[in-house]
N, C-alpha and C. Protein backbone atom coordinates (compact mmCIF):
# COMPACT_ATOMS: atom_id res chain seq x y z
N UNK A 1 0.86 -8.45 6.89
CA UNK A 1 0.04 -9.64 7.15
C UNK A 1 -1.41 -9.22 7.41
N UNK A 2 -2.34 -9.87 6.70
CA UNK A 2 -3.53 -9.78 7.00
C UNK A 2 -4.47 -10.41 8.48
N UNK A 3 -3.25 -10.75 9.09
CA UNK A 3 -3.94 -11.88 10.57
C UNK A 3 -4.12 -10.74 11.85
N UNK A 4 -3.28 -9.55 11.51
CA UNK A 4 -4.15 -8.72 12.87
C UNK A 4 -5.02 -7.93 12.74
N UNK A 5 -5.95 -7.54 13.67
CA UNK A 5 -6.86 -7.22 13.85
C UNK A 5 -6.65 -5.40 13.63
N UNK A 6 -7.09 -4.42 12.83
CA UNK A 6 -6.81 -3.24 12.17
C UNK A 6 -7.73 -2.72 13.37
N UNK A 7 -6.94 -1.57 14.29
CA UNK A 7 -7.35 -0.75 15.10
C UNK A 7 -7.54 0.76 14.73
N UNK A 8 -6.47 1.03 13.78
CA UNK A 8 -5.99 2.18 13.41
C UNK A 8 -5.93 2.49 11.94
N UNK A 9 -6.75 3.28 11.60
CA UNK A 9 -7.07 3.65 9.91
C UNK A 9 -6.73 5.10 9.63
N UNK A 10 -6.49 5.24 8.31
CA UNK A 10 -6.10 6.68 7.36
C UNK A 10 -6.71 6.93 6.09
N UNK A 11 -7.66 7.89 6.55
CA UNK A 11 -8.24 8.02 4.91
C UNK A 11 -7.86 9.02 4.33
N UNK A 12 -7.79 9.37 3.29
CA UNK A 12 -7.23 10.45 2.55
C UNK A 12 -8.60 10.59 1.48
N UNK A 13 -8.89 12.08 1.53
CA UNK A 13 -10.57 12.25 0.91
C UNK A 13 -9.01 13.45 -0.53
N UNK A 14 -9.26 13.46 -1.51
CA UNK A 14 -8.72 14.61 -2.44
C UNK A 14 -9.90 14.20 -3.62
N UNK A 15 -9.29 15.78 -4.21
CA UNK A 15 -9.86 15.75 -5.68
C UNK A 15 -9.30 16.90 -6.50
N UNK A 16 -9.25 18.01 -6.98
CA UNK A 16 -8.73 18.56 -7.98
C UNK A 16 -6.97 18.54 -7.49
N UNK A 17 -6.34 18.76 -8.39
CA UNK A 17 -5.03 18.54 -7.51
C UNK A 17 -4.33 17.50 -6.57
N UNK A 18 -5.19 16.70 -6.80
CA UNK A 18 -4.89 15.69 -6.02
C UNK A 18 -3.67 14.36 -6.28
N UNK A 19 -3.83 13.95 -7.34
CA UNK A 19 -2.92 13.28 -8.12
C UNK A 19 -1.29 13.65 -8.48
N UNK A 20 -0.89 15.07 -7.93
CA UNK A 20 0.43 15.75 -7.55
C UNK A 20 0.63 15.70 -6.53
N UNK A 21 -0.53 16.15 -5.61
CA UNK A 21 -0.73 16.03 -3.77
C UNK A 21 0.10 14.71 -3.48
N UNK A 22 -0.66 14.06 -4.05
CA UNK A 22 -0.83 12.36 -3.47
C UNK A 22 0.85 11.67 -3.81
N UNK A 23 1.22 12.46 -5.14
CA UNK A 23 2.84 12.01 -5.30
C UNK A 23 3.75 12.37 -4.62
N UNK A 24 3.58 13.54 -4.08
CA UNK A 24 4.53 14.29 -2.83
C UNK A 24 4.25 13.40 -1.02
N UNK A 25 2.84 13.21 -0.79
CA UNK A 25 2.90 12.69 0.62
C UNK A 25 2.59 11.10 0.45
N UNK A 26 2.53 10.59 -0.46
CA UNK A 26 2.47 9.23 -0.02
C UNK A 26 3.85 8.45 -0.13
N UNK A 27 4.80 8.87 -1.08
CA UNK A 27 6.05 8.35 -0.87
C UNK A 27 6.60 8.12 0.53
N UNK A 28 6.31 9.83 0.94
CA UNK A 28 7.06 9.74 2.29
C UNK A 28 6.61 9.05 4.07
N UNK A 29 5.55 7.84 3.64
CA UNK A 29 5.27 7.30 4.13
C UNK A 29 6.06 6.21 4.42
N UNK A 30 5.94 5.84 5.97
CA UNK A 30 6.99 4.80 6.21
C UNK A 30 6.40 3.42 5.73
N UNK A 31 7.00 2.57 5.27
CA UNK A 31 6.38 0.97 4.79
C UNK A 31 6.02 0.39 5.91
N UNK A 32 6.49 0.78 7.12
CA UNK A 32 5.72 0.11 8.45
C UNK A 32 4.62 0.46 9.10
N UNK A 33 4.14 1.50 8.12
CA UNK A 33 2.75 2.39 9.20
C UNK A 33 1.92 1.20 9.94
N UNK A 34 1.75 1.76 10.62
CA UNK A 34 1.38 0.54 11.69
C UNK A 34 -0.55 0.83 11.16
N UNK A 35 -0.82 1.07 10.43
CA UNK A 35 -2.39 1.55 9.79
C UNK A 35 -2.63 0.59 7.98
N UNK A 36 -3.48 0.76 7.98
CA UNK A 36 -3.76 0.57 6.05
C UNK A 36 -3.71 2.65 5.79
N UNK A 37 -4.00 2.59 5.07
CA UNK A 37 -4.29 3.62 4.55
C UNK A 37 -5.23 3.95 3.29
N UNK A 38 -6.29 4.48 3.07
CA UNK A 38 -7.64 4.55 1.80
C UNK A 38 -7.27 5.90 0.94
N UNK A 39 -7.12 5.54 0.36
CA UNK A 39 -7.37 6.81 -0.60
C UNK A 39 -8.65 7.23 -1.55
N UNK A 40 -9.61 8.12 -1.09
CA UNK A 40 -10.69 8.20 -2.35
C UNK A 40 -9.94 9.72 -2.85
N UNK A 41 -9.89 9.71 -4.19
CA UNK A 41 -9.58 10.28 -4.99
C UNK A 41 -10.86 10.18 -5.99
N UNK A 42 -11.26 11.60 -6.81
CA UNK A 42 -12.39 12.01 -7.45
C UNK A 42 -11.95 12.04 -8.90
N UNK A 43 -12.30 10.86 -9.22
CA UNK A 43 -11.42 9.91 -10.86
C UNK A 43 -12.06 9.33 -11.52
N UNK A 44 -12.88 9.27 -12.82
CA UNK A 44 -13.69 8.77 -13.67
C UNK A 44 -12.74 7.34 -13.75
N UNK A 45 -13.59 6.22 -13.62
CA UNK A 45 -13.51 4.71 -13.93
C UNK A 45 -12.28 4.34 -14.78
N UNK A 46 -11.11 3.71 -14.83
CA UNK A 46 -10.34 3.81 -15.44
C UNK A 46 -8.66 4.32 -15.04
N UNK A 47 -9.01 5.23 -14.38
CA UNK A 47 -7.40 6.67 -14.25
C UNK A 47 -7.17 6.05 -12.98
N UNK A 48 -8.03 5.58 -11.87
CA UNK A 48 -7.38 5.15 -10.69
C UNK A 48 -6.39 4.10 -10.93
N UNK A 49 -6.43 3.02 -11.69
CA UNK A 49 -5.65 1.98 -12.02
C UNK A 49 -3.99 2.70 -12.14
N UNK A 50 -4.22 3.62 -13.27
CA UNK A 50 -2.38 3.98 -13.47
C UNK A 50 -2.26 4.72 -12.28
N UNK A 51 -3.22 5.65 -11.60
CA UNK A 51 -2.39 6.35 -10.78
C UNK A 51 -1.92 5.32 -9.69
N UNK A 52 -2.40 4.18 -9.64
CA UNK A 52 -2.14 3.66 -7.80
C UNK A 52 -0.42 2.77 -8.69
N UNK A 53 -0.59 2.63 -9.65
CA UNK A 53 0.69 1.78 -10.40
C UNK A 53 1.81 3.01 -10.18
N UNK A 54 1.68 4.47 -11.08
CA UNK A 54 2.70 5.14 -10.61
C UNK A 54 3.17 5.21 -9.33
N UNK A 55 2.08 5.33 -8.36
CA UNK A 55 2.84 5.74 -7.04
C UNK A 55 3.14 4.20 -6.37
N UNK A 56 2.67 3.26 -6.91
CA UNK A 56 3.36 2.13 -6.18
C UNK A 56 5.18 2.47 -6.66
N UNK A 57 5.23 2.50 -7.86
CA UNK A 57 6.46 2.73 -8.33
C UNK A 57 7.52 3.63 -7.33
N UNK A 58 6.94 4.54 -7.02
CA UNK A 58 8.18 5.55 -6.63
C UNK A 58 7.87 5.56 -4.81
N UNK A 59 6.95 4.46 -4.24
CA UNK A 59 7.16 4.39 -2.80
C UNK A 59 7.41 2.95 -2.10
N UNK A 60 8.20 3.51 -1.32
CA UNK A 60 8.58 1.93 -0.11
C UNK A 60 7.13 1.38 0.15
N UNK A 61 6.39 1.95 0.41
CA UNK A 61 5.04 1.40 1.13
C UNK A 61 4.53 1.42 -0.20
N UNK A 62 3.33 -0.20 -0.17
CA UNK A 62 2.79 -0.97 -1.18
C UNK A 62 1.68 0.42 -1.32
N UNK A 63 1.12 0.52 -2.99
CA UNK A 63 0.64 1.56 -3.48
C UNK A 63 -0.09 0.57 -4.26
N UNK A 64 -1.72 0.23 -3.67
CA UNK A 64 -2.57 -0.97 -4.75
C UNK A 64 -3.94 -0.32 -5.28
N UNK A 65 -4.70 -0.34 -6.16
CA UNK A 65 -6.03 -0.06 -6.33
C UNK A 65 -6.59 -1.03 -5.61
N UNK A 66 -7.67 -0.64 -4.91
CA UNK A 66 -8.57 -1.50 -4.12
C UNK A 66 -9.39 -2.38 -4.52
N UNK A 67 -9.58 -4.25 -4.43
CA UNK A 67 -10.77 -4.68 -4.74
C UNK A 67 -11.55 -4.82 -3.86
N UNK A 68 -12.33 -5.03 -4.52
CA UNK A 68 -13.86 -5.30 -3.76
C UNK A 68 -13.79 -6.64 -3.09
N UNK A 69 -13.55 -6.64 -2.02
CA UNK A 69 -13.66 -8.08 -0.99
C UNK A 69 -12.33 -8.32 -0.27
N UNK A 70 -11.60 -7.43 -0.51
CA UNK A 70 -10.02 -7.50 -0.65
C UNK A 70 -9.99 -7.04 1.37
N UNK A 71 -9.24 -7.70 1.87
CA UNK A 71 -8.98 -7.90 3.46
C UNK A 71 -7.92 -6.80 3.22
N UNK A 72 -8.19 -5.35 3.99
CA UNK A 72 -6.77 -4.37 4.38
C UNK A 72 -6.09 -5.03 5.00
N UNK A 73 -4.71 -4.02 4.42
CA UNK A 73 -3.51 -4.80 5.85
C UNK A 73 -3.02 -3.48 6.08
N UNK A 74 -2.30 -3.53 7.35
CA UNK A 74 -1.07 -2.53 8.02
C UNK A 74 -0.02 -2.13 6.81
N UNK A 75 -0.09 -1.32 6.53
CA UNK A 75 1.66 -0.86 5.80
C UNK A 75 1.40 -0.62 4.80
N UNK A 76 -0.37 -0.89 3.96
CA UNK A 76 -0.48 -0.98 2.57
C UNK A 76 -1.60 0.28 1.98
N UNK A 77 -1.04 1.48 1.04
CA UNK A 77 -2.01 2.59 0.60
C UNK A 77 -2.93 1.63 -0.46
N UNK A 78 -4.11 1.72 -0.03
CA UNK A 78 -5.69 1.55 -1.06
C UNK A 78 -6.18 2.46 -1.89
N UNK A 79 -6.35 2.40 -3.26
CA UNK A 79 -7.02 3.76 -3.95
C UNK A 79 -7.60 3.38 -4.14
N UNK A 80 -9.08 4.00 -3.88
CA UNK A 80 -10.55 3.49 -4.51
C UNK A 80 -10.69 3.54 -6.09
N UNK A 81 -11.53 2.40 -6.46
CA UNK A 81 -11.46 2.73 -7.65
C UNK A 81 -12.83 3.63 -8.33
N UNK A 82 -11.80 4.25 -9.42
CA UNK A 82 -13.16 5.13 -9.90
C UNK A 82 -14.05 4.41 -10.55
N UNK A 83 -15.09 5.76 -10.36
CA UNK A 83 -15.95 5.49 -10.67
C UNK A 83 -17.13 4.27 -9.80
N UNK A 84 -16.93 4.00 -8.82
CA UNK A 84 -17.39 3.21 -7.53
C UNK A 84 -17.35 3.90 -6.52
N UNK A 85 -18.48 3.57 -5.34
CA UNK A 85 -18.14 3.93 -4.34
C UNK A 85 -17.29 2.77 -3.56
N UNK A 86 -16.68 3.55 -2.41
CA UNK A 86 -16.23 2.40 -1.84
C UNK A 86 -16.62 2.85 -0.08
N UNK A 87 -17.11 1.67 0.43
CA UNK A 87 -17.48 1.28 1.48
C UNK A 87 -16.51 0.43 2.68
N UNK A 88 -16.45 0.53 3.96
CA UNK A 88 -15.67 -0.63 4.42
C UNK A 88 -16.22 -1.22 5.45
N UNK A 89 -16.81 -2.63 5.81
CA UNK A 89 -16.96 -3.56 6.79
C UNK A 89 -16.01 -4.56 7.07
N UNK A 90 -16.34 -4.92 8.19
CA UNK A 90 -15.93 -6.00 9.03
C UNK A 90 -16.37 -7.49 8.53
N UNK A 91 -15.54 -8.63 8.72
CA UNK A 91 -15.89 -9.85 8.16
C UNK A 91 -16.26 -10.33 9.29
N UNK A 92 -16.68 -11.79 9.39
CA UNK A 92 -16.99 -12.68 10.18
C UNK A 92 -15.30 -12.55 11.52
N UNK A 93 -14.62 -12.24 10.96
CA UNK A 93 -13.09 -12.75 11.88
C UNK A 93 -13.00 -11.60 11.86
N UNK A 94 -13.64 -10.50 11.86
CA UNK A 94 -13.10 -8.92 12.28
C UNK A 94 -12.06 -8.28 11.71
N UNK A 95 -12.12 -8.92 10.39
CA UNK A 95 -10.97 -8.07 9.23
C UNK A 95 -11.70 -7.08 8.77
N UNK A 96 -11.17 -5.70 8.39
CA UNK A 96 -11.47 -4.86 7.28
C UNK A 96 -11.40 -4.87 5.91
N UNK A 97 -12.75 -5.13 5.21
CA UNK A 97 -12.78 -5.41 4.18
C UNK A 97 -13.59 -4.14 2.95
N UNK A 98 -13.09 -4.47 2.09
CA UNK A 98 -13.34 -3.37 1.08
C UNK A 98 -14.86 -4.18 0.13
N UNK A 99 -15.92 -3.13 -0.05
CA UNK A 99 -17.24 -3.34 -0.32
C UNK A 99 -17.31 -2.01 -1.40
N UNK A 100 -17.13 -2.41 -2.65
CA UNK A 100 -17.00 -1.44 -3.62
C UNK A 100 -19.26 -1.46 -4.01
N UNK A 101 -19.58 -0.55 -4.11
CA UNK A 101 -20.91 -0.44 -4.92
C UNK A 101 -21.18 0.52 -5.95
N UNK A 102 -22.30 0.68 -6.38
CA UNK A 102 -22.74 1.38 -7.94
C UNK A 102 -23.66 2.33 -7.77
N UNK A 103 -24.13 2.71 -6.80
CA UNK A 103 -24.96 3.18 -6.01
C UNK A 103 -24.64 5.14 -7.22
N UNK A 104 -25.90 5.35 -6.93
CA UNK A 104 -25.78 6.63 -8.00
C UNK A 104 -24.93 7.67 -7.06
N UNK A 105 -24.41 8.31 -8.11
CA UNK A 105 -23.21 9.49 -7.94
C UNK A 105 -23.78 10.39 -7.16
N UNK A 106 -23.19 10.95 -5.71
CA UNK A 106 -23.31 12.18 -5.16
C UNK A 106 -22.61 13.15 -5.30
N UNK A 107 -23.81 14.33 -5.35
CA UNK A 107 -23.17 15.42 -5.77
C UNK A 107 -22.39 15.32 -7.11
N UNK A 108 -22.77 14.27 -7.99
CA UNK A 108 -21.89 13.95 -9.00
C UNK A 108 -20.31 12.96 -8.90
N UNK A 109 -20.61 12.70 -7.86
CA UNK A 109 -18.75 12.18 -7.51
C UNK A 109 -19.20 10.64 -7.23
N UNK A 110 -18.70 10.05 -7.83
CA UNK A 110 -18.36 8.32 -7.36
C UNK A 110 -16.90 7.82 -7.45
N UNK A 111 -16.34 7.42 -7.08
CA UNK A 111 -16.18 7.55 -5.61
C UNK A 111 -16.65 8.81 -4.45
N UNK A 112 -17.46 9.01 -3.40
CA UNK A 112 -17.56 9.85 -2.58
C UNK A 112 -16.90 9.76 -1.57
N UNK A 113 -16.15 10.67 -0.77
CA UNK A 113 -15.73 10.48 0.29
C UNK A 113 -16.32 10.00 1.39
N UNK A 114 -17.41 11.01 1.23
CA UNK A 114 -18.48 10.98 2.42
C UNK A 114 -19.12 9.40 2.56
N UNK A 115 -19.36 8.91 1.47
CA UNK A 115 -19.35 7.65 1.72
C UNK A 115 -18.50 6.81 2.52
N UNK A 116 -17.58 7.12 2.16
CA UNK A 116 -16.09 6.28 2.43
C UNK A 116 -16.06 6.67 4.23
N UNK A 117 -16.39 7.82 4.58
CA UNK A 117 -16.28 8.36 5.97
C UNK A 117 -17.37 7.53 6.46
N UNK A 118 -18.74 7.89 6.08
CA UNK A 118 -20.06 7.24 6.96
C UNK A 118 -19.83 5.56 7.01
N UNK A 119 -19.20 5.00 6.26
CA UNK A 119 -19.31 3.50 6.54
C UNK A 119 -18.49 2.90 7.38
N UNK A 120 -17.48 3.76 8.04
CA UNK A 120 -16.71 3.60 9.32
C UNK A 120 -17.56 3.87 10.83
N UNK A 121 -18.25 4.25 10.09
CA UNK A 121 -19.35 4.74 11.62
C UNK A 121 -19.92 3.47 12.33
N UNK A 122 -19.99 2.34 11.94
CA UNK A 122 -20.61 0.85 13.01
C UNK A 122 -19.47 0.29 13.18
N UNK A 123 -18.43 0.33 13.38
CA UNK A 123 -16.86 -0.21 13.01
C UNK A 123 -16.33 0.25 14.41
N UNK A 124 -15.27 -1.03 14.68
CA UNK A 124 -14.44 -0.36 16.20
C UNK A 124 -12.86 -0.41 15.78
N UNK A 125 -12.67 0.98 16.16
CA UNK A 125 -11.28 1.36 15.66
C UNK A 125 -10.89 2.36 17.07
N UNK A 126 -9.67 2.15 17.49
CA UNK A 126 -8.82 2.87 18.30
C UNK A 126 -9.16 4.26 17.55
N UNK A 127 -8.54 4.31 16.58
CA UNK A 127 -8.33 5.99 15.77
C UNK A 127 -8.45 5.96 14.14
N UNK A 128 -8.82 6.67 14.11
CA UNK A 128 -9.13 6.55 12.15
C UNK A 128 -8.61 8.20 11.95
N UNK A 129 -7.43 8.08 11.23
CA UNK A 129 -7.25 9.87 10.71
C UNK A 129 -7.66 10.18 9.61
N UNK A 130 -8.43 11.17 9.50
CA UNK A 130 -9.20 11.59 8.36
C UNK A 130 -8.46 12.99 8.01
N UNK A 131 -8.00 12.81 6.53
CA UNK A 131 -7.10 13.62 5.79
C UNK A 131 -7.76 14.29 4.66
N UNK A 132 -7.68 15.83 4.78
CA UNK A 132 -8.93 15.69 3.48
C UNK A 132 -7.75 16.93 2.70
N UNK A 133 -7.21 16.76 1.47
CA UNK A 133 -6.70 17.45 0.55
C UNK A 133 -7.07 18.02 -0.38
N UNK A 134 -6.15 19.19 -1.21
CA UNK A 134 -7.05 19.70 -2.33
C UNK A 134 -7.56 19.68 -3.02
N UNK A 135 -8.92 20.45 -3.33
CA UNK A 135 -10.55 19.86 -4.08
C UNK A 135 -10.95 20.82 -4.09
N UNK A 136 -12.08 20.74 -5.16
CA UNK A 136 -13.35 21.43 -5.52
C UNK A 136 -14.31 21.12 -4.45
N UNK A 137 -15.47 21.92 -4.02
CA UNK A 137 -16.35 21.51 -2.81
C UNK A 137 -16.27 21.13 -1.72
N UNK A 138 -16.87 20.20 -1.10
CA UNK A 138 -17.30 20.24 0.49
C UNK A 138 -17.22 18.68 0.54
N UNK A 139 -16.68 17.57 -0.04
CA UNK A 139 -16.66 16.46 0.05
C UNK A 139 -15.77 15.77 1.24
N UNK A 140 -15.90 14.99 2.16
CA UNK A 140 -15.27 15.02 3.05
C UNK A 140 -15.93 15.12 4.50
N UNK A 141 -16.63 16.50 4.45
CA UNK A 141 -17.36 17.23 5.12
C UNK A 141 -18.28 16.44 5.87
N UNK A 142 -19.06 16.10 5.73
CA UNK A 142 -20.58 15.62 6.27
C UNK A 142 -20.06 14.30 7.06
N UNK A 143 -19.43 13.32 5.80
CA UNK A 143 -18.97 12.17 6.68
C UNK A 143 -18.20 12.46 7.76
N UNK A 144 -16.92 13.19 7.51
CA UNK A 144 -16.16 13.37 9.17
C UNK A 144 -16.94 13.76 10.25
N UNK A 145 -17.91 14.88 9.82
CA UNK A 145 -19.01 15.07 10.80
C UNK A 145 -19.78 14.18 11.87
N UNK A 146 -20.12 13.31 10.66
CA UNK A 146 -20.80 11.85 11.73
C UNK A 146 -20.29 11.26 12.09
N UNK A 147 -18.63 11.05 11.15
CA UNK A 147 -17.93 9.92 12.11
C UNK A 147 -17.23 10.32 13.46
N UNK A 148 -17.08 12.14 13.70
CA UNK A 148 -17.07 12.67 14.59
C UNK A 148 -17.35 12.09 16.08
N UNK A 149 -18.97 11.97 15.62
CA UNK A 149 -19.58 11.96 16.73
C UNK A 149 -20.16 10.28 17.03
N UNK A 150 -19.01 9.11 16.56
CA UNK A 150 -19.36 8.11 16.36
C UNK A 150 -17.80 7.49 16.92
N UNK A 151 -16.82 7.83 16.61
CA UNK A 151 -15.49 7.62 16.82
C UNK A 151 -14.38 8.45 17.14
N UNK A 152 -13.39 8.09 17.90
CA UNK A 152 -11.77 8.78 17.96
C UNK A 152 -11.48 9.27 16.66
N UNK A 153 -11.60 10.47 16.29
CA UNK A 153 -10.76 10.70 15.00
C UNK A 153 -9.82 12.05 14.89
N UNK A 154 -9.20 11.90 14.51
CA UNK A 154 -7.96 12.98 14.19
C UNK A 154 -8.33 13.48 12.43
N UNK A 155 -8.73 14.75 12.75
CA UNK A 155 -8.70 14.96 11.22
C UNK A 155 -7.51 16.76 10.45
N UNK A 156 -6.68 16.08 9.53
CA UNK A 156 -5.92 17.11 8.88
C UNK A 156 -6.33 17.28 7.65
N UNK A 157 -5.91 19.10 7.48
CA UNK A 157 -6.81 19.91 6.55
C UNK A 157 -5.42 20.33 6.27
N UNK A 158 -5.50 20.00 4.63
CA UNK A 158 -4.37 20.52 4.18
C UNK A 158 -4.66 22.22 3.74
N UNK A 159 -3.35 22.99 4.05
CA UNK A 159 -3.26 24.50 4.12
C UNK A 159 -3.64 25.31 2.94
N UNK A 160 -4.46 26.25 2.87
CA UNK A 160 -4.47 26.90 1.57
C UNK A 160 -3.44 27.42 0.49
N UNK A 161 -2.19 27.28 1.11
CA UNK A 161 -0.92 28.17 0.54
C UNK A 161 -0.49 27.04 -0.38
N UNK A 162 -0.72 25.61 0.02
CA UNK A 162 -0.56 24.56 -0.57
C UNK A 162 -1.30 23.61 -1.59
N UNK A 163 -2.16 24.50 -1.24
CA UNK A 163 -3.50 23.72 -2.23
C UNK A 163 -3.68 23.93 -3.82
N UNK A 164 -3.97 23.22 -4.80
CA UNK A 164 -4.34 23.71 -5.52
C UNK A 164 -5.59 24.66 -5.57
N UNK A 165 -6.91 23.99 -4.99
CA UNK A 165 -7.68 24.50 -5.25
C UNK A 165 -8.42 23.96 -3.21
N UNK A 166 -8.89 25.59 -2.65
CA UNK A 166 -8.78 25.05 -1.40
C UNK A 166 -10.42 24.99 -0.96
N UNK A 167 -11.05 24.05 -1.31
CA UNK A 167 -12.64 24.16 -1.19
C UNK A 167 -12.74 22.79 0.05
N UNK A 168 -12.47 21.37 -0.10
CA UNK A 168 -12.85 20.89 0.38
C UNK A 168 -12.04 20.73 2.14
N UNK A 169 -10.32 20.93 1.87
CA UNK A 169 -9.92 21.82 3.33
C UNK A 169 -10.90 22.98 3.98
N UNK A 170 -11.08 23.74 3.43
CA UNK A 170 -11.51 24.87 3.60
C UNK A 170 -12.93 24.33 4.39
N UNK A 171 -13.69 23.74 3.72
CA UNK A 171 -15.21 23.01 4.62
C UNK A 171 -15.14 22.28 5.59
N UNK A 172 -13.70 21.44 5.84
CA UNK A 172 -13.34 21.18 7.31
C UNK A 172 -12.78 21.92 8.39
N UNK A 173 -12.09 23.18 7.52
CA UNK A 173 -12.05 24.17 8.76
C UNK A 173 -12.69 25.31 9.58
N UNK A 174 -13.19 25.67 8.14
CA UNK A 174 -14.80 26.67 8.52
C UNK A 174 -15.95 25.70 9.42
N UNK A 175 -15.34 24.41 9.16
CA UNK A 175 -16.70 23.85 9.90
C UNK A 175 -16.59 23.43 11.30
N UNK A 176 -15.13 23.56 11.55
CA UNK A 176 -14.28 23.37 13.03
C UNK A 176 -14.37 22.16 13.36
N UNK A 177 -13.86 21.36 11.97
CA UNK A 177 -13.69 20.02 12.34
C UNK A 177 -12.27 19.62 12.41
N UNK A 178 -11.10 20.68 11.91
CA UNK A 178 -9.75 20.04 11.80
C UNK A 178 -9.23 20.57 12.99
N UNK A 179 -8.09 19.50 12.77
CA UNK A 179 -7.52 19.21 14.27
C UNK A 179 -6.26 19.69 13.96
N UNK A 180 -5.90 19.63 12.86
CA UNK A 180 -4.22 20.33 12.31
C UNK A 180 -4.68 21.19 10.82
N UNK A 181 -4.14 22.43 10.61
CA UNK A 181 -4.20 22.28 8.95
C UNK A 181 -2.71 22.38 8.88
N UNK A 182 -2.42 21.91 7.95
CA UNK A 182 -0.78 21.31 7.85
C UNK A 182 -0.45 21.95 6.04
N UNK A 183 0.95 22.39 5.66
CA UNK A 183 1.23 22.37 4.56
C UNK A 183 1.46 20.74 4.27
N UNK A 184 1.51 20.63 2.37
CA UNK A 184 1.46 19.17 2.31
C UNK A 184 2.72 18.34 2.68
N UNK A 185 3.92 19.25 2.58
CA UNK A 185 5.17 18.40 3.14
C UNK A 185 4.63 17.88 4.27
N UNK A 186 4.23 18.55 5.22
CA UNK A 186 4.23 18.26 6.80
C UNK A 186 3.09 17.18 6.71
N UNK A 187 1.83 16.89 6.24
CA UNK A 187 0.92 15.66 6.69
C UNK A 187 1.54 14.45 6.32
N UNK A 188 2.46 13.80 5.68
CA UNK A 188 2.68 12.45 6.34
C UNK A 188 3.27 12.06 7.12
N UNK A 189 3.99 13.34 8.11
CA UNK A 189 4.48 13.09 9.28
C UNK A 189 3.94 13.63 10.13
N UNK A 190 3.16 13.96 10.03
CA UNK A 190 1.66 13.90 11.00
C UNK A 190 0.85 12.44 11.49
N UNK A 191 1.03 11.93 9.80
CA UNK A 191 -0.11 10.83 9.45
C UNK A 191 0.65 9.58 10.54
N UNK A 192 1.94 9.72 10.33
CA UNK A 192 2.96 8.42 10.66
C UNK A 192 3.03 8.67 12.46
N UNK A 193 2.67 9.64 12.55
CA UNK A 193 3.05 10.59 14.37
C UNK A 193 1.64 9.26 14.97
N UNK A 194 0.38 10.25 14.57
CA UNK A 194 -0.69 9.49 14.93
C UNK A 194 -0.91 7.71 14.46
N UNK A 195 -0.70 7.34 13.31
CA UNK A 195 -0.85 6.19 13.31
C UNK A 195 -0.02 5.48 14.13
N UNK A 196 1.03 5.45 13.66
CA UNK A 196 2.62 5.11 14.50
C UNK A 196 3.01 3.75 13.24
N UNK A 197 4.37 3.81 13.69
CA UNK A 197 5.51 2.86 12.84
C UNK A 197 5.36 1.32 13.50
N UNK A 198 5.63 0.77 13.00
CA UNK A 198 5.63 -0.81 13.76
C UNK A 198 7.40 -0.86 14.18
């Protein structure tokens, strides 16, 4: 239901490897997470659509591409869509709402994470867990940084042994921002620990 008020958020920042990542830990998410959950994934315009369709397919918990204006709910994974950034504010009634823009590519990437992190920063949330999986670069990085020092956040760095490619974990832990680094079996029962089940 879209009528309560979202205290508790999960973002998931990936990019190379990510689209195998994302088939292994989002299944094993409970359909009651008591959170929404975001996914930016680093996906030319187009590829986000089938991937959020496959994994709706093979999980209990709703698996949607995100629109633009679209009110989060509790229990439901969001994939940004490529090729957009995606942003999130508050409405008039204090829903979380999705604010897709066109805004030029950082660092080459649209969707950016870091985007996706900094626009939680004027926002009141109990806890927001910030999940950052295997990737090329440092994406992830900067935003958890500020939202650091702006909000409650729990952030997991998935393990190098598990990674495809371990660059953008790797810039949250060299940077002593993670709070767990976890192999990928283990973060959605991490994710489900901290958010909690309804």
């Amino acid at each position: 239901m879209a009528d309560s008020i979202i205290k508790k958020l999960v973002v998931i920042a990936s990019s190379t490897g990510g689209p195998k990542a994302l088939h292994k830990l989002i299944p094993m998410l409970d359909k009651n997470l008591d959170a929404p959950v975001v996914i930016v994934q680093h996906m030319p315009k187009g590829f986000t659509t089938s991937l959020a369709e496959r994994l709706n397919e093979v999980c209990d918990i709703a698996v949607s591409e995100a629109e633009n204006g679209e009110i989060l709910e509790k229990g439901h994974v969001y994939l940004a869509r490529g090729g957009r950034h995606m942003q999130l504010v508050r409405n008039m009634k204090n829903m979380l709402v999705f604010r897709e823009s066109d805004e030029e590519p950082v660092n080459g990437l649209r969707p950016c994470a870091n985007i996706t992190f900094e626009s939680l920063i004027p926002l009141a949330f109990d806890m927001v867990i910030c999940v950052v999986l295997t990737g090329m670069g440092s994406d992830g990085f900067t935003g958890i940084k500020k939202l650091k020092e702006n909000q409650k956040i729990y952030t997991i760095a998935q393990n190098e042994e598990s990674c495809v490619v371990y660059g953008m974990p790797r810039a949250i832990v060299e940077g002593g921002m993670a709070d767990a680094v976890l192999p990928l079996e283990e973060i959605s029962k991490a994710i489900m620990k901290k958010a909690g089940v309804r």
